[in-house]
Protein backbone atom coordinates (compact mmCIF):
# COMPACT_ATOMS: atom_id res chain seq x y z
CA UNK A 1 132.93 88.14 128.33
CA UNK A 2 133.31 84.57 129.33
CA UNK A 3 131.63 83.51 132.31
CA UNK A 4 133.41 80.60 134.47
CA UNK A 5 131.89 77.54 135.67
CA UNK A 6 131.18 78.69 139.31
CA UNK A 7 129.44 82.00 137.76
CA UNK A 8 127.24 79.86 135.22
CA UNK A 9 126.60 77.98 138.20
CA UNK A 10 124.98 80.85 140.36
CA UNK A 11 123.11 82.55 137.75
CA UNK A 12 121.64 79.17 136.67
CA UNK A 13 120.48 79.05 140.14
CA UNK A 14 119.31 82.42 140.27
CA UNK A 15 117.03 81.89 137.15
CA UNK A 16 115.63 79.11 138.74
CA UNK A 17 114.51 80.91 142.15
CA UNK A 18 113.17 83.68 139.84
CA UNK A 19 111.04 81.07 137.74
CA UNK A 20 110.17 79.06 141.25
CA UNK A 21 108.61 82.58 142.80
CA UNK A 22 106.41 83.13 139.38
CA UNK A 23 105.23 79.73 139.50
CA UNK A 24 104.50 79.66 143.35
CA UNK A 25 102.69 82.92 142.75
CA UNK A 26 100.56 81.55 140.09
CA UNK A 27 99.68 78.43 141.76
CA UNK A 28 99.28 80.13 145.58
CA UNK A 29 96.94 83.31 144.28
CA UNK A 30 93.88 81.36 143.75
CA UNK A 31 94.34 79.40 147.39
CA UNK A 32 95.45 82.73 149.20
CA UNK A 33 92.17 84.63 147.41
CA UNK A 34 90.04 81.36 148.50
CA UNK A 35 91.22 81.70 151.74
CA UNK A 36 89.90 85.49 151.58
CA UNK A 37 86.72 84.73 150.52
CA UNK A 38 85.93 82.15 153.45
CA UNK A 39 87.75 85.03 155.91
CA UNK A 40 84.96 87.39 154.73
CA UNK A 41 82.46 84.69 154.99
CA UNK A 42 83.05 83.62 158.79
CA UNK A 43 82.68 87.68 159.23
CA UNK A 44 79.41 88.08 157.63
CA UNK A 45 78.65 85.07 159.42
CA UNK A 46 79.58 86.41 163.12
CA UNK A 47 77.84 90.23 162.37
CA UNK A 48 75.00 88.23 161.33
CA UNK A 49 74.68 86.51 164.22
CA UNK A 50 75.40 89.21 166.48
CA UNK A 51 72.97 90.95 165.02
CA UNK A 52 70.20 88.21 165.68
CA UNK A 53 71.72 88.28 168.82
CA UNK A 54 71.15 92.38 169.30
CA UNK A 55 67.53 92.04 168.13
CA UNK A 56 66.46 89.34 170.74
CA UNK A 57 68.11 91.27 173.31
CA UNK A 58 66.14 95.08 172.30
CA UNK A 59 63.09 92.87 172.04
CA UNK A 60 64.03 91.31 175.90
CA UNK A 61 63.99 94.50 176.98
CA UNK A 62 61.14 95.78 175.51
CA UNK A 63 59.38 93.34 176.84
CA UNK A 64 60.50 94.21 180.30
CA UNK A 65 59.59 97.61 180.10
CA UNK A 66 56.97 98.82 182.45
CA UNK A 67 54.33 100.89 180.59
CA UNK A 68 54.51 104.80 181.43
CA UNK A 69 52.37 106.76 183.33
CA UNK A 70 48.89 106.77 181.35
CA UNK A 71 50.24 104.54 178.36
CA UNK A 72 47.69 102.61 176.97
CA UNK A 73 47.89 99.37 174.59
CA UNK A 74 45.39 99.40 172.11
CA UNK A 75 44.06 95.37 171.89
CA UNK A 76 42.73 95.17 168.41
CA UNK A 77 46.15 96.23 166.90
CA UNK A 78 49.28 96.01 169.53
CA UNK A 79 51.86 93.73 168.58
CA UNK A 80 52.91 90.63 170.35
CA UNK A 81 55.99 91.96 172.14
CA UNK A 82 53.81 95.33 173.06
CA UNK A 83 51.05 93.37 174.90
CA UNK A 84 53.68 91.15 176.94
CA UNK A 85 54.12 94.85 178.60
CA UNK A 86 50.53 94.32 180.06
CA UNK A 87 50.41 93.18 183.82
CA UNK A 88 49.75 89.75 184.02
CA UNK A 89 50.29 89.35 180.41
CA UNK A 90 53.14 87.35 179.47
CA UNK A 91 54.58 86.21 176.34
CA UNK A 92 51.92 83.00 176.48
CA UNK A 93 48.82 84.63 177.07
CA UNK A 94 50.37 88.08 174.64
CA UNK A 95 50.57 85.57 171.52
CA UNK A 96 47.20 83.64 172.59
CA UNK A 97 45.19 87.01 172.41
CA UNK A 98 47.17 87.81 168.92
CA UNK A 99 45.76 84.36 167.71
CA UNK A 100 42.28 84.95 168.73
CA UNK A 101 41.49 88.70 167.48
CA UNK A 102 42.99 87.22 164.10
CA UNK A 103 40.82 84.04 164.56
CA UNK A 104 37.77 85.60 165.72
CA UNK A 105 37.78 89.53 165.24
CA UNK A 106 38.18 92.61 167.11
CA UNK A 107 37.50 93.34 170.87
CA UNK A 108 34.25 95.44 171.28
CA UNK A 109 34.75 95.46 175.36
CA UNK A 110 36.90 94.21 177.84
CA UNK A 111 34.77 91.32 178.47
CA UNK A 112 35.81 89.84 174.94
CA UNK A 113 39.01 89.21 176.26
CA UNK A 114 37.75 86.64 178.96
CA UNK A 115 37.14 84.28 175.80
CA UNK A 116 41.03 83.90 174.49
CA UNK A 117 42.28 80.92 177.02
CA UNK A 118 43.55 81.91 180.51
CA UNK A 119 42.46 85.49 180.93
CA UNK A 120 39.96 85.66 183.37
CA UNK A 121 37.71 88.13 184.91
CA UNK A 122 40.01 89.38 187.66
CA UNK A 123 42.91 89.36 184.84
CA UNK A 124 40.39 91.45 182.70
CA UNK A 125 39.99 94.31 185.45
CA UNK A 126 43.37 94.62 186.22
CA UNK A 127 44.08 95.91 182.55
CA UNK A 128 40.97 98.50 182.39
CA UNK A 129 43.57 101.33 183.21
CA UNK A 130 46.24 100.17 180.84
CA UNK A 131 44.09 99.52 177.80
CA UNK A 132 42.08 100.94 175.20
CA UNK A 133 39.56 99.70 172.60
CA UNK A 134 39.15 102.07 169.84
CA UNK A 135 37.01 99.50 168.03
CA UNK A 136 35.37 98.92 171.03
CA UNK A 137 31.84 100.70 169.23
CA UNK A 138 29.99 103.50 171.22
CA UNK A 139 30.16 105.49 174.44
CA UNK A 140 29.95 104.20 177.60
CA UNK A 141 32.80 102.39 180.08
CA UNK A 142 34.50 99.68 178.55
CA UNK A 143 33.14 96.74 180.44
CA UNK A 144 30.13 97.78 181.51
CA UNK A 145 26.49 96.08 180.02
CA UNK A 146 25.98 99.92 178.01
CA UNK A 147 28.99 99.11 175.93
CA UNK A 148 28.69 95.49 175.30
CA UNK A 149 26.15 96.36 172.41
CA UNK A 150 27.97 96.13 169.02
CA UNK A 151 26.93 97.76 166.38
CA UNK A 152 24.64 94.99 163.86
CA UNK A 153 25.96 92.27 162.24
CA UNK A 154 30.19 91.97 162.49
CA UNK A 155 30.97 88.91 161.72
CA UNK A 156 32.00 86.86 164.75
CA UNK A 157 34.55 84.81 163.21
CA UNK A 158 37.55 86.47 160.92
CA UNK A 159 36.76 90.00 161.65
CA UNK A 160 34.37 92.65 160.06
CA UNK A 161 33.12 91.54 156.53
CA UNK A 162 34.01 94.28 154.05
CA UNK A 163 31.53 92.90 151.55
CA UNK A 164 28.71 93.34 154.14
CA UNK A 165 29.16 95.38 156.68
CA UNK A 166 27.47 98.94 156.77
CA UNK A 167 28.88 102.58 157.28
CA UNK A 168 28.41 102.31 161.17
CA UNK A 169 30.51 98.74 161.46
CA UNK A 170 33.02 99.90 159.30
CA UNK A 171 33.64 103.39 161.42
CA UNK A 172 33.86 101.74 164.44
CA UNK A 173 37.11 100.10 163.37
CA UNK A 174 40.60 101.95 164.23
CA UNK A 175 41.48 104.45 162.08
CA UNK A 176 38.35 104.51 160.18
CA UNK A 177 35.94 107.47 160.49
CA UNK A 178 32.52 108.40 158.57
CA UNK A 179 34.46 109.52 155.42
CA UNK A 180 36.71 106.66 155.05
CA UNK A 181 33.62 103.82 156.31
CA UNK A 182 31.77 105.72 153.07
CA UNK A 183 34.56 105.83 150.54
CA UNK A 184 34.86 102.12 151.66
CA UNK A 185 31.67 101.36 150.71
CA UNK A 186 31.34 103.52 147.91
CA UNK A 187 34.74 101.49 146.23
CA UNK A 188 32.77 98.43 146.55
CA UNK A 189 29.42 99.53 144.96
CA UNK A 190 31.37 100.91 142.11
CA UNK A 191 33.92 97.37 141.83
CA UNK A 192 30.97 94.55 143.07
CA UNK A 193 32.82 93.61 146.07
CA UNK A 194 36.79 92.81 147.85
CA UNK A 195 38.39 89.78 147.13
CA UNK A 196 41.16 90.18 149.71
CA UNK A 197 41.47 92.74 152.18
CA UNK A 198 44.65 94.85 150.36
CA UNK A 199 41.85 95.59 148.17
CA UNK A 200 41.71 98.19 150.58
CA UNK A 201 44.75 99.68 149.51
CA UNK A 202 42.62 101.28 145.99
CA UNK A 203 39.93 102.92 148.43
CA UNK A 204 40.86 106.55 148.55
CA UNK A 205 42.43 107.43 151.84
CA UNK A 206 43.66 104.44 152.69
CA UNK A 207 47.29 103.96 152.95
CA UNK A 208 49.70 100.57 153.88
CA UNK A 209 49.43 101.87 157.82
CA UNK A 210 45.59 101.42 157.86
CA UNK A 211 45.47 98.51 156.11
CA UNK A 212 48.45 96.77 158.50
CA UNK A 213 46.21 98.44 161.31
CA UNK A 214 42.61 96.63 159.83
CA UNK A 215 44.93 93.69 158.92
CA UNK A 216 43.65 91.65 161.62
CA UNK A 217 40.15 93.32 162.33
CA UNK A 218 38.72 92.00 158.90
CA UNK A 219 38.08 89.96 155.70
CA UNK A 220 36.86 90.23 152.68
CA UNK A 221 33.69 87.60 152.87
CA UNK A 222 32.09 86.15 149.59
């Protein structure tokens, strides 16, 4: 069949929009998948942000949360944001005393607190009934002259020496009892000694929770 001039015409022109839409779709792909890509970008951006945004907002109100009836906040191991809860403890003075037990050791007694910067006596008092000091060595009132006597030789500075102390020191500190303070000494007589504190981590009965609790209670001294 012979085609005339004005149909040759038209399905020229059809072959050509046919052609034009492969091309287009060819060249467009790559730009329309870029385009994609930055799409799901911007929206890992944005739930990443509102999810820095939903952490400092739990953490706000943590903060603000009064402590229940008889809750105590241990001082040798509470976190930052947990000893902000504290009256007259705000987020200042709650990083200062962070600072110091890792600087200088554990709390034996409430008057150990009256050396981290700002905290004062009457400061001291007011958190007797909203504290506790399992560290804090034996019997007697936290506070009073009886329970100001630590048990010989901690180290002052950087915490409880694991290379020197004895089975008393060492069972004074959170989470560590007689059998643990003699399997603790009883690892290093059989290795020589700890060269860091997750040393602590081979010394049977002694998980990752005790060793983040003891994280900032001792060292492992030369």
């Amino acid at each position: 069949m012979t085609l005339t001039e004005g149909e040759t015409k038209a399905l020229l022109a059809s072959s050509a929009l046919v052609l034009l839409a492969a091309v287009g779709r060819v060249l467009l792909a790559p730009r329309a998948a870029d385009l994609a890509d930055r799409g799901l970008a911007r929206v890992t951006e944005v739930d990443a942000v509102l999810a820095v945004a939903e952490s400092i907002r739990a953490e706000e109100e943590r903060r603000n949360q009064p402590l229940e009836p008889g809750e105590r906040i241990d001082l040798n191991t509470a976190a930052e944001i947990e000893l902000d809860r504290l009256p007259g403890i705000g987020p200042t003075l709650a990083q200062a005393i962070v600072v110091d037990r890792q600087r200088r050791g554990p709390y034996w007694n409430l008057h150990d607190l009256e050396r981290v910067p700002g905290l004062g006596s009457s400061t001291v008092k007011r958190l007797a009934p909203h504290t506790t000091l399992p560290a804090a060595g034996r019997g007697g009132v936290l506070g009073t002259t009886a329970s100001r006597s630590r048990p010989s030789g901690p180290a002052e500075v950087g915490g409880v020496d694991l290379n020197r102390a004895s089975v008393e020191e060492l069972q004074a500190l959170p989470g560590i009892g007689p059998a643990r303070a003699s399997a603790i000494v009883r690892w290093r007589g059989e290795h020589g000694r700890f060269r860091t504190v997750e040393d602590l981590l081979e010394v049977p009965g002694i998980g990752p929770a005790t060793l983040e609790r003891l994280r900032a209670l001792v060292r492992a001294g030369p």
